[in-house]
Protein backbone atom coordinates (compact mmCIF):
# COMPACT_ATOMS: atom_id res chain seq x y z
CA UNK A 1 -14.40 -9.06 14.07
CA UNK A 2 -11.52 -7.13 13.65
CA UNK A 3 -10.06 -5.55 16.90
CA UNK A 4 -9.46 -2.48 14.72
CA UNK A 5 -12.92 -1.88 14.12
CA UNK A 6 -13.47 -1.09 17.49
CA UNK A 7 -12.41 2.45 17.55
CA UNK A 8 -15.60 4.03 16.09
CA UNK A 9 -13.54 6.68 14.02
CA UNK A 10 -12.15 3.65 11.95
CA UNK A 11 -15.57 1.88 11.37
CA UNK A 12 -16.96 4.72 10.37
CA UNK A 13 -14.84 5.76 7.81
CA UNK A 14 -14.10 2.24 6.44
CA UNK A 15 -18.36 1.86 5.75
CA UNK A 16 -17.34 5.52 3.80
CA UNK A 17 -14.34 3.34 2.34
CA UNK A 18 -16.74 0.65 1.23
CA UNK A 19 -19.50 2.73 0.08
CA UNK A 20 -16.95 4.05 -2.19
CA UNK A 21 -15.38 0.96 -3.61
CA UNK A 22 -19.26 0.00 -4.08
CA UNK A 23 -19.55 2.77 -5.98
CA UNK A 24 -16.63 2.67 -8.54
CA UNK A 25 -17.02 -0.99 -9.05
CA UNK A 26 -20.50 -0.40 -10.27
CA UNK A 27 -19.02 2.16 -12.52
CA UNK A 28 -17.23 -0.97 -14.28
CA UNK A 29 -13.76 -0.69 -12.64
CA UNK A 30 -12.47 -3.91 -11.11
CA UNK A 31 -10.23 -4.28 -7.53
CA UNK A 32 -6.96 -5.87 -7.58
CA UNK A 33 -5.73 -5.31 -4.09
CA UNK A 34 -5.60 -3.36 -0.65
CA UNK A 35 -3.05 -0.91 0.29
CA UNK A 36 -2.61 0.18 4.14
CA UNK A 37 -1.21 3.71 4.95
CA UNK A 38 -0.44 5.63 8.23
CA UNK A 39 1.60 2.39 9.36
CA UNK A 40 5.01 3.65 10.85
CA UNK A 41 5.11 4.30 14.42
CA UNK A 42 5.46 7.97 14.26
CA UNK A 43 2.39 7.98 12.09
CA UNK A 44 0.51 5.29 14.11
CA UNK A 45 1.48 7.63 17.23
CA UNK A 46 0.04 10.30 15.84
CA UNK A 47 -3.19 8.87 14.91
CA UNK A 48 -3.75 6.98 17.87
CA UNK A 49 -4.10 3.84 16.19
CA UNK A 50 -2.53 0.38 16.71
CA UNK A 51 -2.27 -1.14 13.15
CA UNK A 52 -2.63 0.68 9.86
CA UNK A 53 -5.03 2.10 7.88
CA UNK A 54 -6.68 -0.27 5.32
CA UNK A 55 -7.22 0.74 1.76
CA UNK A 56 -8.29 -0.97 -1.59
CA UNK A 57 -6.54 -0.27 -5.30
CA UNK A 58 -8.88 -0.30 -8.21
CA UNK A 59 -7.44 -1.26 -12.30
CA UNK A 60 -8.07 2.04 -13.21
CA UNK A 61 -5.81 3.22 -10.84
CA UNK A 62 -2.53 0.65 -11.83
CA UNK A 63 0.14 2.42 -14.24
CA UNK A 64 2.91 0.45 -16.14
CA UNK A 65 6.43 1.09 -14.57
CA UNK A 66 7.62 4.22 -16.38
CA UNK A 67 4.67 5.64 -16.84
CA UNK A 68 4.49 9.90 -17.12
CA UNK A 69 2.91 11.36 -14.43
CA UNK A 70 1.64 14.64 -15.27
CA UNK A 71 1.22 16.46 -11.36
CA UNK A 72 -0.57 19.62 -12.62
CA UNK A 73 -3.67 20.13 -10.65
CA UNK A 74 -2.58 17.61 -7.32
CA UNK A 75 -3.14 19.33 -3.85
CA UNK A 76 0.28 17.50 -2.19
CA UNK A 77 2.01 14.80 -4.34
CA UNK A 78 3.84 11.82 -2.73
CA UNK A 79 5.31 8.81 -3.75
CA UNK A 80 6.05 5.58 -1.89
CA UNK A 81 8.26 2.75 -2.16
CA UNK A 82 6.69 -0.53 -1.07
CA UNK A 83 6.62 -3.95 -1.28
CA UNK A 84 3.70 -5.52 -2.59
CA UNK A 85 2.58 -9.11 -1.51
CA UNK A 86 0.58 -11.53 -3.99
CA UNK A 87 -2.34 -13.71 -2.42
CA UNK A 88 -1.82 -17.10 -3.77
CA UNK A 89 -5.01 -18.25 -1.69
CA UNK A 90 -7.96 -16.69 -0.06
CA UNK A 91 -7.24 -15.85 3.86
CA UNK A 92 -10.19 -15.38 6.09
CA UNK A 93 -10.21 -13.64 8.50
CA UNK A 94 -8.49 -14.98 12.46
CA UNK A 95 -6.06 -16.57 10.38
CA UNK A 96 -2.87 -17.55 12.15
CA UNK A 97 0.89 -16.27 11.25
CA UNK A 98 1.84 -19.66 9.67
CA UNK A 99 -1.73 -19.36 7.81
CA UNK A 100 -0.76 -16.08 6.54
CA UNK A 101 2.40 -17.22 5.43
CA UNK A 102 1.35 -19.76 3.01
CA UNK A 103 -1.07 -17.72 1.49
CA UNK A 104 1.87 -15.24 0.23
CA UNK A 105 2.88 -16.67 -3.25
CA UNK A 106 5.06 -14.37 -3.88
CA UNK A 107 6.63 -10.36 -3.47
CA UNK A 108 7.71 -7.51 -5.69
CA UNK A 109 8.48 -4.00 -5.63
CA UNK A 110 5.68 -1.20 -5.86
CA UNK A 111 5.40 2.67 -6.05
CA UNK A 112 2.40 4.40 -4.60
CA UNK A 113 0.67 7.91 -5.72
CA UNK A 114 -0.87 9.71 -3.32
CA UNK A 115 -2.30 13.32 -3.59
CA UNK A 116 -2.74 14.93 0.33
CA UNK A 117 -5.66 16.61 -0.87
CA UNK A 118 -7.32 16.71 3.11
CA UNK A 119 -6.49 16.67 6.72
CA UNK A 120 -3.92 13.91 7.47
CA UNK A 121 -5.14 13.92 10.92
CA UNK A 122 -8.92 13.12 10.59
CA UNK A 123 -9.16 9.24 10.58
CA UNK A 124 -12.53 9.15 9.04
CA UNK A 125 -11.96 11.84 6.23
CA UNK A 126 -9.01 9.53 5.21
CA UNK A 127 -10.84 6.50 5.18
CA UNK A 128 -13.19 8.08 3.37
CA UNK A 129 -11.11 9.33 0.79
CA UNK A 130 -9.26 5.92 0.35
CA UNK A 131 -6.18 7.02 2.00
CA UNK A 132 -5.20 9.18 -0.82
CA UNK A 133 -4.81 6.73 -3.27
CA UNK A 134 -4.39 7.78 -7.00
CA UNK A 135 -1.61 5.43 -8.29
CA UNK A 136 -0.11 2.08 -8.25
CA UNK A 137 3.29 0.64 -10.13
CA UNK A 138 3.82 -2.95 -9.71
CA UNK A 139 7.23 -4.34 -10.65
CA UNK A 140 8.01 -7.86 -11.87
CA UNK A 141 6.82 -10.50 -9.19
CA UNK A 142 8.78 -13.41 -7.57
CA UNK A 143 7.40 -16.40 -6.58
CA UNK A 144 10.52 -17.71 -4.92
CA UNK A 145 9.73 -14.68 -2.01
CA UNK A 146 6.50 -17.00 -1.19
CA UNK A 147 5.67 -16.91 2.19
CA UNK A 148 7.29 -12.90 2.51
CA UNK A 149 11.20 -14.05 2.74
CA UNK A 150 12.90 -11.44 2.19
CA UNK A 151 16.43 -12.71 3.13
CA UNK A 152 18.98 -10.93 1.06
CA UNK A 153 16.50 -8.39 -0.33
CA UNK A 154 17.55 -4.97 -0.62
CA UNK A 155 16.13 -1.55 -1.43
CA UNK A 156 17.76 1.19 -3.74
CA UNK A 157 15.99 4.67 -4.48
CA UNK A 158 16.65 7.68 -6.88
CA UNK A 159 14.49 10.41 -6.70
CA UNK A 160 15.05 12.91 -9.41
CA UNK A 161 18.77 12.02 -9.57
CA UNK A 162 19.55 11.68 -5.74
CA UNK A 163 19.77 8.79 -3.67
CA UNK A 164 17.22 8.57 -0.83
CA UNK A 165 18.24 6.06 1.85
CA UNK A 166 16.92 2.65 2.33
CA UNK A 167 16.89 0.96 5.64
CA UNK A 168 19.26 -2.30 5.60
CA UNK A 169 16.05 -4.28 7.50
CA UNK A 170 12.83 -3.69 5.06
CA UNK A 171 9.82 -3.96 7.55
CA UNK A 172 11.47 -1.68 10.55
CA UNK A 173 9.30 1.19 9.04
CA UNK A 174 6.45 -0.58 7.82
CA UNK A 175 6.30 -4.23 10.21
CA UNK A 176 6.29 -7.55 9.66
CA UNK A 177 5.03 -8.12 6.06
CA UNK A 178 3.01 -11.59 7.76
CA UNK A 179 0.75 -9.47 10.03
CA UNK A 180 0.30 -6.36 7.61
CA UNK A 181 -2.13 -9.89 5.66
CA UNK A 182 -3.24 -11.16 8.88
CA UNK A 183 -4.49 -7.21 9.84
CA UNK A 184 -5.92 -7.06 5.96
CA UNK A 185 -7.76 -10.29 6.50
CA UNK A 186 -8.96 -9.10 9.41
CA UNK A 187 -10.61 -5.81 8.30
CA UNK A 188 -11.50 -6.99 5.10
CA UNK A 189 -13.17 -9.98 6.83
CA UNK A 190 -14.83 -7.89 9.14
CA UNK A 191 -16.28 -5.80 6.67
CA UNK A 192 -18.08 -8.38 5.11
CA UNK A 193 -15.38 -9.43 2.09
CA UNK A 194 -12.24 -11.64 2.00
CA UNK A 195 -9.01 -11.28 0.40
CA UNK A 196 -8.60 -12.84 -2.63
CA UNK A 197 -6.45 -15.39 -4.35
CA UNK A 198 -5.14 -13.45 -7.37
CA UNK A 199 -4.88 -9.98 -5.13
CA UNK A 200 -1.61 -7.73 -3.77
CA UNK A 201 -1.02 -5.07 -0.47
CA UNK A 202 1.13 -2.29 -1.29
CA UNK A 203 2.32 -2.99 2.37
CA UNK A 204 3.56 0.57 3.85
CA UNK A 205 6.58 2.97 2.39
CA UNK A 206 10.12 1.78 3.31
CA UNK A 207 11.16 4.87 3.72
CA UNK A 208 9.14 7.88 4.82
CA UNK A 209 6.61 9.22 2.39
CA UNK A 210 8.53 11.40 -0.33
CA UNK A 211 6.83 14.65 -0.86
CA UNK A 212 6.99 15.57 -4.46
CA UNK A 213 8.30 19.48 -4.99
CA UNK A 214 8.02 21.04 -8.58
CA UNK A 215 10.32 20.30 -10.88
CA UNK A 216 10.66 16.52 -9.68
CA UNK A 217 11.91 14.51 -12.79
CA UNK A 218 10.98 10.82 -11.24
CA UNK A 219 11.62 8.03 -9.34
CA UNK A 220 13.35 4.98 -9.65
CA UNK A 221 13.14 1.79 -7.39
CA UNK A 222 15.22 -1.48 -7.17
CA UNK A 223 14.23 -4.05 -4.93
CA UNK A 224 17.27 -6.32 -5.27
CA UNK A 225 17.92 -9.40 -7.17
CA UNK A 226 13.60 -9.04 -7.73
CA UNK A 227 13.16 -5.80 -10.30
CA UNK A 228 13.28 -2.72 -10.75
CA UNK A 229 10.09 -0.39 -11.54
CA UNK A 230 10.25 3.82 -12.46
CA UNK A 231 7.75 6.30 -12.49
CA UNK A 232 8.28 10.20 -14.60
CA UNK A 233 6.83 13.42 -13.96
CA UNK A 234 5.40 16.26 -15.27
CA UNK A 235 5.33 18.95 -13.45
């Protein structure tokens, strides 16, 4: 069992999590990954919690890059810049770094949506909520970053116009990319699934979570020499 599930404000919330996902994949929409939030130290801190929130990401939920995003109606928008990580095997749970590894076929960049539509300090409302969760852009995926290398990756941002820094090392906000899958597993595992061969984790923001103010235009992303992905809004 996963270590994580220990703190009763986490199990809790992630049988809320589940019950949820139970409930919109009997609705007919299908998963296609995990997503963990709340994973930089400050946030982490905050929480009181020693690994990151765990998440899933739905179909319904995936936009193409450059999609319109009309933000009418959202609470507190924010967008993320991640890296996502493709499962080219299943990974139970207690599986070891080197195990991990080789299950990673292969990276590419990813924006996520969130709308802050509760308390960011309740771990079970979260949870229960899916960790904000209302959008997912996947770039163009490369299987020569199997195994999470990231050597000689780099991380460019433009948010309506402006550049918005990108640290030079791309896991000092977010962690090793390697145990963000092993922690997945973990939870997943404990909660009575697996991840899947043919699934991605949005892995954590690079930088910190960008707070969307009206009259945002978009943002663009290039994960470098991998792709580049875009999202628009409407305001």
């Amino acid at each position: 069992m996963s270590a994580t599930l220990n703190n009763p404000r986490i199990a809790k919330g992630m049988q809320s999590l589940f019950e949820l996902r139970k409930k919109r994949l009997a609705e007919g929409a299908k998963q296609i990954g995990w997503k963990v939030g709340f994973g930089a130290p400050a946030s982490k801190a905050k929480l009181g919690i020693d690994m990151p929130l765990v998440g899933f990401l739905l179909d319904r939920a995936q936009l193409a890059s450059g999609a319109m995003v009309p933000l009418k109606g959202w609470t507190k928008a924010a967008a993320e810049v991640e890296i996502a990580a493709f499962m080219g095997r299943d990974l139970p749970p207690g599986a070891d770094r080197e195990t991990a590894r080789a299950a990673i076929s292969a990276l590419a960049p990813a924006v996520e949506l969130a709308d802050m539509d509760g308390p960011t300090d309740d771990i079970e409302s979260i949870l229960a909520g899916d960790i904000f969760q209302r959008h997912v852009i996947v770039g163009p995926r490369d299987d020569s970053r199997a195994g999470a290398r990231l050597d000689g990756l780099t991380g460019r941002v433009t948010r309506s116009g402006k550049d918005v820094p990108v640290p030079a090392d791309l896991e000092i906000n977010i962690g090793p990319i390697v145990a963000t899958v092993q922690h997945v597993a973990d939870v997943v595992g404990a909660m009575g699934d697996r991840l899947r061969a043919g699934q991605f984790i949005i892995c954590g923001s690079l930088t910190a979570p960008m707070i969307l103010e009206p009259g945002e235009t978009g943002i663009d992303y290039v994960l470098d020499p991998v792709g580049t992905i875009s999202v628009r809004f409407v305001s």
